[in-house]
PDB file of N, CA and C in Angstrom:
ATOM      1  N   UNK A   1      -3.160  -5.427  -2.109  1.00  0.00           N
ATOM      2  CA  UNK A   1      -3.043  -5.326  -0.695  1.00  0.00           C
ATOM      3  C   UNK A   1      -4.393  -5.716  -0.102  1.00  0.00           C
ATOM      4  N   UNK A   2      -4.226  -6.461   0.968  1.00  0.00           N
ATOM      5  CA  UNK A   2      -5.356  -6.584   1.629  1.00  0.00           C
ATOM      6  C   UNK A   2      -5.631  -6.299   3.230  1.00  0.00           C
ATOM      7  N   UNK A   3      -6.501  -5.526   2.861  1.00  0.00           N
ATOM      8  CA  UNK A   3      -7.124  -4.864   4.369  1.00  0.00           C
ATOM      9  C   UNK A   3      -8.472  -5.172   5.184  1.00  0.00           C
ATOM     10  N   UNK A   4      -7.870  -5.733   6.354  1.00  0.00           N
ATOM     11  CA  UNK A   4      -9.048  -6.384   7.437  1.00  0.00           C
ATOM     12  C   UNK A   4      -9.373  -5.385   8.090  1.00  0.00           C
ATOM     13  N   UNK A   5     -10.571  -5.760   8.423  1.00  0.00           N
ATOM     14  CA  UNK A   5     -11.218  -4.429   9.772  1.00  0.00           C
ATOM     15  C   UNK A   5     -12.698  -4.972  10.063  1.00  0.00           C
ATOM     16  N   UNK A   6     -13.619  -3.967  10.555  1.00  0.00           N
ATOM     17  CA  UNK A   6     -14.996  -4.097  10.834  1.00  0.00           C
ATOM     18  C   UNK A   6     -15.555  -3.154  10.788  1.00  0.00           C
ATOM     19  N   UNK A   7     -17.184  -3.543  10.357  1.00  0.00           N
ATOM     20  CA  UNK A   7     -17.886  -2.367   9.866  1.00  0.00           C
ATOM     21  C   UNK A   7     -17.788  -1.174   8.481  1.00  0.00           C
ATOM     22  N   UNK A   8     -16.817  -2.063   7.736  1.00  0.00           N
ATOM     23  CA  UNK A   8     -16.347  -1.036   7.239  1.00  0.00           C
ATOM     24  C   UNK A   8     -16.986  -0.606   5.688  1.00  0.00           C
ATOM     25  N   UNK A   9     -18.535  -0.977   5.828  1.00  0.00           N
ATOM     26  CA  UNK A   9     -19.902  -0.606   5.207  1.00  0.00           C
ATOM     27  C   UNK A   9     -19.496  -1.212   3.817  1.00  0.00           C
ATOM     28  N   UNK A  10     -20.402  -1.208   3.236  1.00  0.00           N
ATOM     29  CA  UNK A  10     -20.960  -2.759   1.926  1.00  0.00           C
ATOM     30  C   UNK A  10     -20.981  -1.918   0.359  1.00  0.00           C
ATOM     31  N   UNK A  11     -20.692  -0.209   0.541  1.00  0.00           N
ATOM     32  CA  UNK A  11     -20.100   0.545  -0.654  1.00  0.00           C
ATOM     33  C   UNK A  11     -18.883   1.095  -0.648  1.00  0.00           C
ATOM     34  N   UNK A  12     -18.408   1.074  -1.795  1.00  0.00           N
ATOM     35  CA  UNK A  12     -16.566   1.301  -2.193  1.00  0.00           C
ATOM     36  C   UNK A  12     -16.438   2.975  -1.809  1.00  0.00           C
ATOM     37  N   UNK A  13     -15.319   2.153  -0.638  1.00  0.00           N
ATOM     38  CA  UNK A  13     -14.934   4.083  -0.429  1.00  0.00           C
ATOM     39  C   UNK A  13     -13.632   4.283  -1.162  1.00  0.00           C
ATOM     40  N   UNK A  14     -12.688   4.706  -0.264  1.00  0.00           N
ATOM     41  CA  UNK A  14     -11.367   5.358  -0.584  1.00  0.00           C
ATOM     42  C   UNK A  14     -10.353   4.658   0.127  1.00  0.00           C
ATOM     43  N   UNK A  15      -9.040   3.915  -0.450  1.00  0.00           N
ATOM     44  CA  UNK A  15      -7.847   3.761   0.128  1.00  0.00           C
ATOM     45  C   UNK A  15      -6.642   4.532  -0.587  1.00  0.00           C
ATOM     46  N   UNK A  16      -5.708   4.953   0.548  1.00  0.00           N
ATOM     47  CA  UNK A  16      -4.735   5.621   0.218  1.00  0.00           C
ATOM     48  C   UNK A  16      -3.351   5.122   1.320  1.00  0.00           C
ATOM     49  N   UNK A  17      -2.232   5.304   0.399  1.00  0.00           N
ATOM     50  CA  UNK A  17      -1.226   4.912   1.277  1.00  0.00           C
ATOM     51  C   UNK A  17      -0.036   6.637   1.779  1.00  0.00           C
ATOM     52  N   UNK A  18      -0.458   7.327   2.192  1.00  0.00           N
ATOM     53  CA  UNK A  18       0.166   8.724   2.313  1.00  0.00           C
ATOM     54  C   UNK A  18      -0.743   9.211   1.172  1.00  0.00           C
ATOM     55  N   UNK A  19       0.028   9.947  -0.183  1.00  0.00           N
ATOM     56  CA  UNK A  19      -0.878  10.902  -0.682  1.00  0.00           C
ATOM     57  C   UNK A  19      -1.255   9.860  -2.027  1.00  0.00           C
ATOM     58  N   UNK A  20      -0.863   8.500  -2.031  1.00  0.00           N
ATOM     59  CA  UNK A  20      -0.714   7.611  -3.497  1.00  0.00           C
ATOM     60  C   UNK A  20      -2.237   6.876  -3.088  1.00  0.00           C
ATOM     61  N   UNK A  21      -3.627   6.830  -3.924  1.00  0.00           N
ATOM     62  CA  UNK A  21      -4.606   6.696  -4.313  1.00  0.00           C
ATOM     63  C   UNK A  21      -4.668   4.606  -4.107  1.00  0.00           C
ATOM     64  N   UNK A  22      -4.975   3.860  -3.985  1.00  0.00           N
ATOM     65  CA  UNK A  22      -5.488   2.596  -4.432  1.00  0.00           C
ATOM     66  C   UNK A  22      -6.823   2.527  -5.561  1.00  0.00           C
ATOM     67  N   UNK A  23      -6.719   1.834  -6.399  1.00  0.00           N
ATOM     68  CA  UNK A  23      -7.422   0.963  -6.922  1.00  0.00           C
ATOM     69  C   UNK A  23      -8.824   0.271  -6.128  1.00  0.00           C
ATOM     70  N   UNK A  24      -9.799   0.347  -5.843  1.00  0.00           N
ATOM     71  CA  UNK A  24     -10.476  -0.296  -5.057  1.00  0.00           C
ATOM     72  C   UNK A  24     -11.064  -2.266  -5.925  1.00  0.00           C
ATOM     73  N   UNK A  25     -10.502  -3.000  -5.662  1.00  0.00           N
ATOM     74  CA  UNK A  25     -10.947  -4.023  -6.042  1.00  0.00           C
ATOM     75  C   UNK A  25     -12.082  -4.974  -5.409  1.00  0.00           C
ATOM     76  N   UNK A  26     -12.147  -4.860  -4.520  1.00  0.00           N
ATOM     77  CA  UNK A  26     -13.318  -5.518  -3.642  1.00  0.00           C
ATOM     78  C   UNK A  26     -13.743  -4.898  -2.306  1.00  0.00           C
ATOM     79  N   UNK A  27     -14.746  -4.869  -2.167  1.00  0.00           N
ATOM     80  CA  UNK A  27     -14.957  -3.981  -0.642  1.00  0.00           C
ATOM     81  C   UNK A  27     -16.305  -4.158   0.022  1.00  0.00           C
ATOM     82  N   UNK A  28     -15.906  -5.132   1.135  1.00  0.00           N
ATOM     83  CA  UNK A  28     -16.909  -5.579   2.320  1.00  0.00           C
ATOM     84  C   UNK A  28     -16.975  -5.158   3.158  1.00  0.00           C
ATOM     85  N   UNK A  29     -17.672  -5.014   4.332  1.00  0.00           N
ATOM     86  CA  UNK A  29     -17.616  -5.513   5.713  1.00  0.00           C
ATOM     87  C   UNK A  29     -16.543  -5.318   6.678  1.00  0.00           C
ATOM     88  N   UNK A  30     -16.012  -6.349   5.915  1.00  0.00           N
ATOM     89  CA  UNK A  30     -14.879  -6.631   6.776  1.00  0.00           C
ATOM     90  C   UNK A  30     -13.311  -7.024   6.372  1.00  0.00           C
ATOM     91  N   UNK A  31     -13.543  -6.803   4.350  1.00  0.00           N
ATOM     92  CA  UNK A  31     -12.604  -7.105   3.609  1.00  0.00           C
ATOM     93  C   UNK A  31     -12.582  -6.129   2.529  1.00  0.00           C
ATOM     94  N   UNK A  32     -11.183  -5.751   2.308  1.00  0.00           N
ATOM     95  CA  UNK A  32     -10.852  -4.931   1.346  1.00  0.00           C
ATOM     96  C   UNK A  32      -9.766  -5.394   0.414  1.00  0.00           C
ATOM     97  N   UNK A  33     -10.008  -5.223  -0.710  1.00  0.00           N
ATOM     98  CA  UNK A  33      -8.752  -5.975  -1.683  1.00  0.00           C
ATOM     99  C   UNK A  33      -8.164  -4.778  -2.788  1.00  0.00           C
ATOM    100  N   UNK A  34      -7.272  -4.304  -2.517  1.00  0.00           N
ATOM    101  CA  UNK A  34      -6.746  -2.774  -3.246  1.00  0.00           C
ATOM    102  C   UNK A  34      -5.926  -3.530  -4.124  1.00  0.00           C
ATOM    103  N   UNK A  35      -5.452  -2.332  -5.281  1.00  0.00           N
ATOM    104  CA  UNK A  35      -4.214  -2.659  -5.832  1.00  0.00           C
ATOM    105  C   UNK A  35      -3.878  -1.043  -5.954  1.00  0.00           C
ATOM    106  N   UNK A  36      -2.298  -1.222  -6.274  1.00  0.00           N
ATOM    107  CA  UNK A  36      -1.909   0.036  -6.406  1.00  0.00           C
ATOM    108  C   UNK A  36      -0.569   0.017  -7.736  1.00  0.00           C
ATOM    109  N   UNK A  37      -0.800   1.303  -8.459  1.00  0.00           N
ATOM    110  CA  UNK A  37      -0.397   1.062  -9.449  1.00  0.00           C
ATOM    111  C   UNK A  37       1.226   1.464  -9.329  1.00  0.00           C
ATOM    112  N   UNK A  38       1.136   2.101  -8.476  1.00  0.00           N
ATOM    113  CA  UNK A  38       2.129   2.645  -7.990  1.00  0.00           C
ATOM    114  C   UNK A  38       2.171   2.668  -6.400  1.00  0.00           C
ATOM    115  N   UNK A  39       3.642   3.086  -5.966  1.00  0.00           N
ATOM    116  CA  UNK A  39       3.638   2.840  -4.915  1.00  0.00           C
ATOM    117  C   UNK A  39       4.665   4.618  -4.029  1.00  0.00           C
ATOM    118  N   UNK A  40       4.680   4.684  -2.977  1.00  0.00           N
ATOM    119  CA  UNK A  40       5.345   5.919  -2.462  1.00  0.00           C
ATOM    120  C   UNK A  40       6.918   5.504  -2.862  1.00  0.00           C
ATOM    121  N   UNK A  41       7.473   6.720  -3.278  1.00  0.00           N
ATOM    122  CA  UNK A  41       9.134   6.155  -3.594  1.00  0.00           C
ATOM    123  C   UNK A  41      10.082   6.656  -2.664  1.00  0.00           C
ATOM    124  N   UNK A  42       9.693   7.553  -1.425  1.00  0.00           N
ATOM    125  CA  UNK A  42      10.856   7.875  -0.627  1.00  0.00           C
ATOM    126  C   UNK A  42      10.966   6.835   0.000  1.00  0.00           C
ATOM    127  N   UNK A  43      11.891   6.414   0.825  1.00  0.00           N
ATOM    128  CA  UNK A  43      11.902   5.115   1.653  1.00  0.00           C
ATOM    129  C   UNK A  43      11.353   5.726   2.955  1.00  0.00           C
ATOM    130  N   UNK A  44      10.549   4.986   3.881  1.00  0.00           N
ATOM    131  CA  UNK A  44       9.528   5.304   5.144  1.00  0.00           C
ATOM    132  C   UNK A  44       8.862   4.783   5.437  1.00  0.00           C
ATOM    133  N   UNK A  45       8.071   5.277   7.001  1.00  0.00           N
ATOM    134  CA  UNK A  45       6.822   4.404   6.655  1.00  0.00           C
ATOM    135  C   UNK A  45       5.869   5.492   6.278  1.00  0.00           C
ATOM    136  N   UNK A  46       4.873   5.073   5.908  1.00  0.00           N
ATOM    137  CA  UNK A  46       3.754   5.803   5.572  1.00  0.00           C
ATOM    138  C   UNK A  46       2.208   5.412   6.200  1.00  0.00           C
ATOM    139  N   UNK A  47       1.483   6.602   6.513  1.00  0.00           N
ATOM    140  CA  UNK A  47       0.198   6.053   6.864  1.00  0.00           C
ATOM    141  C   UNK A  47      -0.650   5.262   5.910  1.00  0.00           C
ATOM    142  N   UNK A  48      -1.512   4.843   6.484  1.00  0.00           N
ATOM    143  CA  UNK A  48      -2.913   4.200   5.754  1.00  0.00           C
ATOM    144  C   UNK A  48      -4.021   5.058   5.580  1.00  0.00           C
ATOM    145  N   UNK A  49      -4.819   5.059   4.832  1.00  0.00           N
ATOM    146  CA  UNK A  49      -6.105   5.683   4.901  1.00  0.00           C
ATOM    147  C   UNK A  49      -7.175   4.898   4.492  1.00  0.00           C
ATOM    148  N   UNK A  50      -8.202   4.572   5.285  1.00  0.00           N
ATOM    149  CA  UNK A  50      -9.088   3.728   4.648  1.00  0.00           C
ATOM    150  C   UNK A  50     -10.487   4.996   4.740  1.00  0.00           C
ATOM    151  N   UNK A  51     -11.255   5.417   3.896  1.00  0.00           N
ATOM    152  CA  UNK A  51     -12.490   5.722   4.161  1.00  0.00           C
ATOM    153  C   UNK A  51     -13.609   5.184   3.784  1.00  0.00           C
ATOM    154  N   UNK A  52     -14.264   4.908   4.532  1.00  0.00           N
ATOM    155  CA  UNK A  52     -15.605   4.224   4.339  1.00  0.00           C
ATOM    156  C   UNK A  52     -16.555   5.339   3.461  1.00  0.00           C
ATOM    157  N   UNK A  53     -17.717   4.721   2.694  1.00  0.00           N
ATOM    158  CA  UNK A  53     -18.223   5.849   1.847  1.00  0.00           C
ATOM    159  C   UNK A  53     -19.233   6.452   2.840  1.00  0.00           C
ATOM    160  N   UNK A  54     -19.469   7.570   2.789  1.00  0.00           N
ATOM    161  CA  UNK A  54     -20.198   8.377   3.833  1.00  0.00           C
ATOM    162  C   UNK A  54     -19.339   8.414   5.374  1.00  0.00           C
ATOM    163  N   UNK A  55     -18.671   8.084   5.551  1.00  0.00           N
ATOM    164  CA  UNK A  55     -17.797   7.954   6.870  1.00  0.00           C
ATOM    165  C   UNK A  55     -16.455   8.757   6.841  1.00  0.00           C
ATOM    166  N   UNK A  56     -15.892   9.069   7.859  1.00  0.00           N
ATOM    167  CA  UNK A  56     -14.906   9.905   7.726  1.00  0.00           C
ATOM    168  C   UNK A  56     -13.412   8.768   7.669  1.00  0.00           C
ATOM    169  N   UNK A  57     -12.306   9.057   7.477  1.00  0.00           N
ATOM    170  CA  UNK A  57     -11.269   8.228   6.907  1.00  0.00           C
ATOM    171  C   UNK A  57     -10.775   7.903   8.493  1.00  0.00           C
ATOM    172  N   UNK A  58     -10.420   6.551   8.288  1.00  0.00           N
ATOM    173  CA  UNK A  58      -9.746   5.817   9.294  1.00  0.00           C
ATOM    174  C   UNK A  58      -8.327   6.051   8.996  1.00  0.00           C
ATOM    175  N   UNK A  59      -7.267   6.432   9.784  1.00  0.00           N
ATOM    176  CA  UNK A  59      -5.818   6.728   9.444  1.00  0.00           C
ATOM    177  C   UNK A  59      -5.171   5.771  10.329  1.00  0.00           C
ATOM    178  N   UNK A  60      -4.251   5.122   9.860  1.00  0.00           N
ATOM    179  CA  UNK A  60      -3.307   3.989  10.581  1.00  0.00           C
ATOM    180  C   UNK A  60      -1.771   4.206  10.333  1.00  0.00           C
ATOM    181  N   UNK A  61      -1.306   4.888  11.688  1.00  0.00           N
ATOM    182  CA  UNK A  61      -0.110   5.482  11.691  1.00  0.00           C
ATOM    183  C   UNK A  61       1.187   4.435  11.038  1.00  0.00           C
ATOM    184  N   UNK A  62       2.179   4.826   9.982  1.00  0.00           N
ATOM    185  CA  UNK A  62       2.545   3.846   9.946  1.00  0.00           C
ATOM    186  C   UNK A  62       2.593   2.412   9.377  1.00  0.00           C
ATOM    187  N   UNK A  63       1.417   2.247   8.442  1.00  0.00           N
ATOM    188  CA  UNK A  63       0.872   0.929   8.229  1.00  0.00           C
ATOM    189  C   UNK A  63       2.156   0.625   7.178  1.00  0.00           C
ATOM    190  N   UNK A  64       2.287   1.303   6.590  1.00  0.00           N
ATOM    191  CA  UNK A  64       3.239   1.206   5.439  1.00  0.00           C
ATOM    192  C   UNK A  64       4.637   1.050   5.516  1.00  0.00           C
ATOM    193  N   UNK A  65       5.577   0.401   4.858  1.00  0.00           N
ATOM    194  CA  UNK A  65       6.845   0.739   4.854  1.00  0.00           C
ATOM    195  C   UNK A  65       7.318   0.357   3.743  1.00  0.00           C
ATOM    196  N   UNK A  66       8.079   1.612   3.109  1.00  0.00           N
ATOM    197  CA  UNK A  66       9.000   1.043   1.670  1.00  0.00           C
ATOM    198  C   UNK A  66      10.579   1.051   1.930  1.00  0.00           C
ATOM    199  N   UNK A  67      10.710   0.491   2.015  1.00  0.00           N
ATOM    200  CA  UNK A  67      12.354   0.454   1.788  1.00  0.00           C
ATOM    201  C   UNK A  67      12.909   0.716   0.677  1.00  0.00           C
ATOM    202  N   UNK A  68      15.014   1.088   0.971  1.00  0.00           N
ATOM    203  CA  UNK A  68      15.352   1.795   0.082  1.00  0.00           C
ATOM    204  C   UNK A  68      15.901   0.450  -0.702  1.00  0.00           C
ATOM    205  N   UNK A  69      16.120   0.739  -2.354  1.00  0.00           N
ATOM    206  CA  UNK A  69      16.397  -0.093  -3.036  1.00  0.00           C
ATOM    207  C   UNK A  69      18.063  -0.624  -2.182  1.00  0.00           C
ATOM    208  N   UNK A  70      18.316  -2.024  -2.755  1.00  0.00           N
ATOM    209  CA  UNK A  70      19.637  -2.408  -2.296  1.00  0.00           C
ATOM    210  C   UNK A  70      19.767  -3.681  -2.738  1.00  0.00           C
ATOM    211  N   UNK A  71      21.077  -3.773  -3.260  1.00  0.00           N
ATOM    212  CA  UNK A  71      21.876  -4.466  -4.078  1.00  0.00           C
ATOM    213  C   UNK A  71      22.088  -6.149  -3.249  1.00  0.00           C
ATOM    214  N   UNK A  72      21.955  -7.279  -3.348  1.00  0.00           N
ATOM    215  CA  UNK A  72      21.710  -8.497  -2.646  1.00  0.00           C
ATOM    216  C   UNK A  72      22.955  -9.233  -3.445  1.00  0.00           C
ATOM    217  N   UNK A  73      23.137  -9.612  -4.882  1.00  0.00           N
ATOM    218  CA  UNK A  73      24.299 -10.306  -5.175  1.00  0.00           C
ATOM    219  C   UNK A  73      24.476  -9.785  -6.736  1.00  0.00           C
ATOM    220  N   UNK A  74      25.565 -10.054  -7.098  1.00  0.00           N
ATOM    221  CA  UNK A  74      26.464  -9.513  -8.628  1.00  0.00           C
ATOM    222  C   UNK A  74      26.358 -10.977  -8.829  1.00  0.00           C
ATOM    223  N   UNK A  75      26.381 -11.487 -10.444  1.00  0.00           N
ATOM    224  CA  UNK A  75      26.324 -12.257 -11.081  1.00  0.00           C
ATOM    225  C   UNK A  75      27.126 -12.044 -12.360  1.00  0.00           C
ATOM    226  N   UNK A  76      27.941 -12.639 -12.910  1.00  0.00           N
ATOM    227  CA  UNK A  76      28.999 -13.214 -12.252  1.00  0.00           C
ATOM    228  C   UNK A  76      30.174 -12.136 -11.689  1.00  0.00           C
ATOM    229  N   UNK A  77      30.505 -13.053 -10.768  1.00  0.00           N
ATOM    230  CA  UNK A  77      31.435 -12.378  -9.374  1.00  0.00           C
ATOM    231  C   UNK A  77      32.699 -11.563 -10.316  1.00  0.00           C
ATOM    232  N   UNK A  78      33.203 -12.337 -11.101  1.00  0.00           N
ATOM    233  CA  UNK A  78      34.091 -11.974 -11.966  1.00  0.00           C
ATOM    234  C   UNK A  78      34.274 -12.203 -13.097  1.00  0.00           C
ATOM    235  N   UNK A  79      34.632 -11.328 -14.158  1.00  0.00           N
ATOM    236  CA  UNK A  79      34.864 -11.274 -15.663  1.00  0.00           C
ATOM    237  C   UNK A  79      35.783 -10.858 -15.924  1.00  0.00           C
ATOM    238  N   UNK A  80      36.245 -10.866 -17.639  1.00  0.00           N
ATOM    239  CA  UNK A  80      37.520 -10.592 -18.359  1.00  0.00           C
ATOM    240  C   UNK A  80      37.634  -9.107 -18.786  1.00  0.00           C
ATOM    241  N   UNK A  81      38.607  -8.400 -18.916  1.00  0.00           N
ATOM    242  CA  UNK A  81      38.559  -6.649 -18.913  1.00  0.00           C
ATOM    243  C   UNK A  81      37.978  -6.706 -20.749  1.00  0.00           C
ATOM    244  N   UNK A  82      38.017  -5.720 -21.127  1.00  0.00           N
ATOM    245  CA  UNK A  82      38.060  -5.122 -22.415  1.00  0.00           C
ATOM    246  C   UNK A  82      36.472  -5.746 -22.679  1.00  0.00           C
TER     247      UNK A  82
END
């Protein structure tokens, strides 16, 4: 995931998506590059949390949304019984 902003100081803080942790992979300024190993499994949206190190956490209502799993097409449409 990647997260834009400003100011958002030149040592690795903390990202979180609700209570699920990120990975910190790169962290600038003004660029952040997370991964997450996992992800929230209720379907929603969920906040953001970015904290800068020494700074208090930026929260972004919402940033998130997982949707619920759902079925798109069956392959093949039809088959033979038994």
């Amino acid at each position: 995931m990647t997260i834009k902003g400003s100011n958002l100081g030149t040592k690795k803080g903390k990202v979180a998506l609700g209570t699920v942790k990120a990975k910190i992979k790169t962290w600038a300024p003004e660029l952040i590059f997370v991964e997450f190993k996992k992800v929230p499994t209720v379907p929603g949206p969920y906040d953001s949390f970015v904290t800068p190190s020494k700074a208090p956490a930026i929260r972004t209502e919402a940033a998130y949304q997982v949707k619920a799993p759902e079925v798109l097409t069956v392959s093949p449409e039809w088959g033979y019984a038994g």
